[in-house]
C-alpha atoms as a PDB file:
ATOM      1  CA  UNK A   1       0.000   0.000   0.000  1.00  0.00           C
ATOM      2  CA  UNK A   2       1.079   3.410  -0.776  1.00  0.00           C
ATOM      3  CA  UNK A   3      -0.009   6.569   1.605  1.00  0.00           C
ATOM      4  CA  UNK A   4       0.892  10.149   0.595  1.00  0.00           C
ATOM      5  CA  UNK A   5       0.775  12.727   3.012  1.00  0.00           C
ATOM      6  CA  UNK A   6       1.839  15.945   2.274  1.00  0.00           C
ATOM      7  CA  UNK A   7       3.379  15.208  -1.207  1.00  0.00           C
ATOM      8  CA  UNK A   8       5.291  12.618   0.014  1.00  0.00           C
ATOM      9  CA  UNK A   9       5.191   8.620  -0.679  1.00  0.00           C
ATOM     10  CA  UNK A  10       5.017   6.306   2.099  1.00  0.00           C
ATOM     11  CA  UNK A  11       5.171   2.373   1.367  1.00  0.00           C
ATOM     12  CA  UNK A  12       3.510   0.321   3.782  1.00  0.00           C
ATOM     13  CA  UNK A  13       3.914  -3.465   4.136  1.00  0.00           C
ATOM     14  CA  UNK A  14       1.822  -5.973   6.851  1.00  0.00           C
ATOM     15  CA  UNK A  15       1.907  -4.769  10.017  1.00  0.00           C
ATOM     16  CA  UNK A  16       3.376  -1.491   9.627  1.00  0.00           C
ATOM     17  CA  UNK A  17       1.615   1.764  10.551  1.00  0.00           C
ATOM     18  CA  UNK A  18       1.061   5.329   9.561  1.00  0.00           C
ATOM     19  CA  UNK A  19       0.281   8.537  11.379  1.00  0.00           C
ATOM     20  CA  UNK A  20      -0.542  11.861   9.837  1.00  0.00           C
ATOM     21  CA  UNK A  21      -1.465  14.930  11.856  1.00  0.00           C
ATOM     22  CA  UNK A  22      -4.824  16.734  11.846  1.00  0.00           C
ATOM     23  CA  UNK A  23      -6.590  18.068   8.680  1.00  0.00           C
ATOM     24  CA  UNK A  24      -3.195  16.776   6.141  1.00  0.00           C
ATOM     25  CA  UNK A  25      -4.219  16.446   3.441  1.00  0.00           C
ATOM     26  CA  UNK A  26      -3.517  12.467   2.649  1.00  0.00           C
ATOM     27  CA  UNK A  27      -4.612   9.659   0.326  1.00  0.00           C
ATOM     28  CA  UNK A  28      -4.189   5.808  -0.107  1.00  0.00           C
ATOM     29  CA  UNK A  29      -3.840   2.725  -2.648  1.00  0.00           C
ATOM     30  CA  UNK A  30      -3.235  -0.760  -3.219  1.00  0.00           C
ATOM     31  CA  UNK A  31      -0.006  -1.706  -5.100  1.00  0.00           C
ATOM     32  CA  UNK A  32      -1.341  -2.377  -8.310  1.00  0.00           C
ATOM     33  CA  UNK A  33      -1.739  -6.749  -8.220  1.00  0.00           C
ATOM     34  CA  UNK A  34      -1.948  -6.596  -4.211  1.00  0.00           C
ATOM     35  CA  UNK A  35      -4.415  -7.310  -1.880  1.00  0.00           C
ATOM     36  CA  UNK A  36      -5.313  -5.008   0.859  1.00  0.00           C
ATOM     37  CA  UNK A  37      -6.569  -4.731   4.198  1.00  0.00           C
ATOM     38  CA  UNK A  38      -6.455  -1.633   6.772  1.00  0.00           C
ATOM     39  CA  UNK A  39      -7.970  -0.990  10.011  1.00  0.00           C
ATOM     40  CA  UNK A  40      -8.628   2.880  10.943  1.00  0.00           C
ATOM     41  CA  UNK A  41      -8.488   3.436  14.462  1.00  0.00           C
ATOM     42  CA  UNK A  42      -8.634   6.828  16.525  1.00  0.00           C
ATOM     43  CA  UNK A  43      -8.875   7.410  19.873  1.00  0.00           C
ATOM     44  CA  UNK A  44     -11.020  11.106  19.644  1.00  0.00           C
ATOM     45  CA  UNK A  45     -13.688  12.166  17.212  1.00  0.00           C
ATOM     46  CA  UNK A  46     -12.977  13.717  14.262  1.00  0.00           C
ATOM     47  CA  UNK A  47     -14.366  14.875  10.842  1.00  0.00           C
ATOM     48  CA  UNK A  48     -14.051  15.349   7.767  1.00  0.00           C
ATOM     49  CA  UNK A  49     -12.393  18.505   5.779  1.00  0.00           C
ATOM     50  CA  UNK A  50     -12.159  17.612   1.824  1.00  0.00           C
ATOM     51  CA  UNK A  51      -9.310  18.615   0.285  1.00  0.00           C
ATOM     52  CA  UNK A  52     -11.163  20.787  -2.498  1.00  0.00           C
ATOM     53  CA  UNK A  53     -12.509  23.047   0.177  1.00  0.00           C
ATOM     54  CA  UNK A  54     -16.081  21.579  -0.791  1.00  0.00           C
END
């Protein structure tokens, strides 16, 4: 899985982990050919801000 945050590329393999702070603006994929499965967890509430402004 790849996870940009901020521009930048982050690969992730099984069981590593990410953190971004609040309101980065951040997306995710599969490696093309992989399967994939993430948890989300969070310990507070929080929403959602789309990165259009919309």
């Amino acid at each position: 899985m790849t996870w940009v945050v901020g521009g930048r590329t982050h690969y992730l393999g099984p069981g590593d982990f990410r953190y971004h702070p609040a309101r980065a603006v951040h997306h995710g994929q599969c490696l093309p050919g992989a399967e994939c499965v993430f948890h989300v967890r969070d310990d507070k509430a929080y929403d959602i801000h789309p990165a259009d402004g919309s």
